[in-house]
Protein backbone atom coordinates (compact mmCIF):
# COMPACT_ATOMS: atom_id res chain seq x y z
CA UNK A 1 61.02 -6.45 45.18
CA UNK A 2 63.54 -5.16 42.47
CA UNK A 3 66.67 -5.39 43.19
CA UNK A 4 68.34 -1.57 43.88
CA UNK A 5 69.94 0.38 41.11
CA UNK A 6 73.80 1.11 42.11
CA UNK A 7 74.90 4.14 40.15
CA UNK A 8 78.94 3.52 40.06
CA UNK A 9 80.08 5.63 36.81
CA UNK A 10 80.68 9.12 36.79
CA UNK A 11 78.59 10.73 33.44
CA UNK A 12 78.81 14.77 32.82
CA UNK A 13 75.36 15.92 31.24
CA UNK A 14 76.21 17.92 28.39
CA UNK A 15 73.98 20.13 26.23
CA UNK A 16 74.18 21.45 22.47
CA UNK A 17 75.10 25.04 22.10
CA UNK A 18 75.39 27.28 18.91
CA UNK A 19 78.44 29.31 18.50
CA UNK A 20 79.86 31.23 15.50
CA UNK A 21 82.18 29.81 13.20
CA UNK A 22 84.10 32.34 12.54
CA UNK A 23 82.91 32.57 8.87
CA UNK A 24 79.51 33.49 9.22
CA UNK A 25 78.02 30.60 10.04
CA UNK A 26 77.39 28.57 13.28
CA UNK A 27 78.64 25.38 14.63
CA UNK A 28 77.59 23.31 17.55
CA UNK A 29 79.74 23.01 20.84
CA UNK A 30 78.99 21.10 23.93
CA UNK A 31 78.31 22.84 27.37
CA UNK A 32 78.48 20.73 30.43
CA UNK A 33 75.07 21.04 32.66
CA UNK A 34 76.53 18.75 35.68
CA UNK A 35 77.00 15.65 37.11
CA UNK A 36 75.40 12.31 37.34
CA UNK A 37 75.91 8.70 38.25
CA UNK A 38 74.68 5.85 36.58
CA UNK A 39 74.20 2.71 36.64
CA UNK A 40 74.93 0.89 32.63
CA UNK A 41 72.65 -1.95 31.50
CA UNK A 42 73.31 -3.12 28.17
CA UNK A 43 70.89 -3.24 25.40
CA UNK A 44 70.83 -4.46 21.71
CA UNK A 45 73.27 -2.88 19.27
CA UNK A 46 73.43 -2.40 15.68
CA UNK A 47 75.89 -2.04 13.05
CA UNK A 48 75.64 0.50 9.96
CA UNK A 49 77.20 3.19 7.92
CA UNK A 50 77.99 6.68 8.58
CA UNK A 51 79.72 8.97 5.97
CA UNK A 52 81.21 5.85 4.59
CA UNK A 53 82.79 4.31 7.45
CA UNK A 54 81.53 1.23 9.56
CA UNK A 55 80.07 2.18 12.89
CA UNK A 56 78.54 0.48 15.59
CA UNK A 57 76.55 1.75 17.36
CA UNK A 58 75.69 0.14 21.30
CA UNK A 59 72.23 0.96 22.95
CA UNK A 60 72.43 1.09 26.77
CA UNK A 61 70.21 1.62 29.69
CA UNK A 62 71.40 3.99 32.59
CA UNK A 63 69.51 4.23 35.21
CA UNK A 64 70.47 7.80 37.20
CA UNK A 65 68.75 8.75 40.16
CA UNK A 66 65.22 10.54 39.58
CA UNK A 67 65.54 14.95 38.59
CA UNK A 68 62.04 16.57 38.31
CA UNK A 69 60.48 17.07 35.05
CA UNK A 70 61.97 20.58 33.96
CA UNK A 71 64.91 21.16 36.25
CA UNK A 72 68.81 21.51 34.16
CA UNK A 73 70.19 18.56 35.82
CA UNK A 74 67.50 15.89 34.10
CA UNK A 75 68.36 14.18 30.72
CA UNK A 76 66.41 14.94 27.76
CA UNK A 77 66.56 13.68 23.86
CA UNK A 78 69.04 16.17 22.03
CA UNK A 79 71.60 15.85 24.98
CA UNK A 80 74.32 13.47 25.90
CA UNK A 81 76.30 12.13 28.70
CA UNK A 82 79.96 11.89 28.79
CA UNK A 83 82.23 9.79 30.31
CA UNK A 84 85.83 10.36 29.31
CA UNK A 85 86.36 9.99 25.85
CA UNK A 86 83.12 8.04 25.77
CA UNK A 87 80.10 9.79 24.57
CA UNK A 88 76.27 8.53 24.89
CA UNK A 89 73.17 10.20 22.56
CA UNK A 90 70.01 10.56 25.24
CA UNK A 91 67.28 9.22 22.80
CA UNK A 92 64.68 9.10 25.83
CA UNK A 93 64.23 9.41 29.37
CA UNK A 94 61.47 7.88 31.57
CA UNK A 95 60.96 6.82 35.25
CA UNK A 96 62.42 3.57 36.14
CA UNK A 97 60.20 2.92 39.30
CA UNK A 98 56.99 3.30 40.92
CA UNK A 99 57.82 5.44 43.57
CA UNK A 100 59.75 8.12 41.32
CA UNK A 101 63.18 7.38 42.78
CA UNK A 102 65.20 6.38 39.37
CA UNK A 103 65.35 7.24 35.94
CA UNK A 104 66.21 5.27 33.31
CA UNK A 105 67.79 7.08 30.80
CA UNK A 106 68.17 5.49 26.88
CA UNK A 107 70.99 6.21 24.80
CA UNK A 108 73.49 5.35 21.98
CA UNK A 109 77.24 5.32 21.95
CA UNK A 110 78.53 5.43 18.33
CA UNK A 111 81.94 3.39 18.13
CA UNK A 112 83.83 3.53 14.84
CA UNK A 113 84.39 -0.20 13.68
């Protein structure tokens, strides 16, 4: 038997939204979809460049307790979840267990270095 996720960090699920810039053009904000805990596992990370500057960026595992396929509240690519100041890129979201009880959701924190 697996040991039993323990979700412990509150994450707000955020979505991309377009809204004018005020010049013509568009720009994209963040609107908050709700709340989720989750549980961090660590992953690999990387280092690389980004407009010049040294970032790392830190792959992690959350696992969040399961949201049907379709409804607002479940991650998907294109998203992120926030914490604070602390942002995380969802690059994928899958089930975590048999039964359909946890997700486990991929993403990417970019830290400049």
């Amino acid at each position: 038997m697996s040991r039993v996720p323990q979700p412990n960090r509150r994450l707000v699920l955020e979505a991309p939204q377009r809204v004018p810039d005020g010049a013509g053009g568009w720009s994209r904000a963040w609107a908050p979809l709700g709340t989720l805990w989750g549980e961090f596992r660590a992953s690999p990370g990387r280092e690389g460049a980004e407009a010049g500057a040294r970032v790392s960026r830190v792959k992690w595992r959350v696992v969040l307790r399961a949201v049907p396929h379709g409804h607002a509240g479940r991650p998907r690519p294109e998203q992120r979840l926030r914490e604070g100041d602390r942002v995380f890129d969802v690059l994928a979201v899958a089930e975590h267990d048999r039964e359909g009880r946890w997700l486990v959701a991929h993403v990417e924190e970019g830290v400049a270095a």
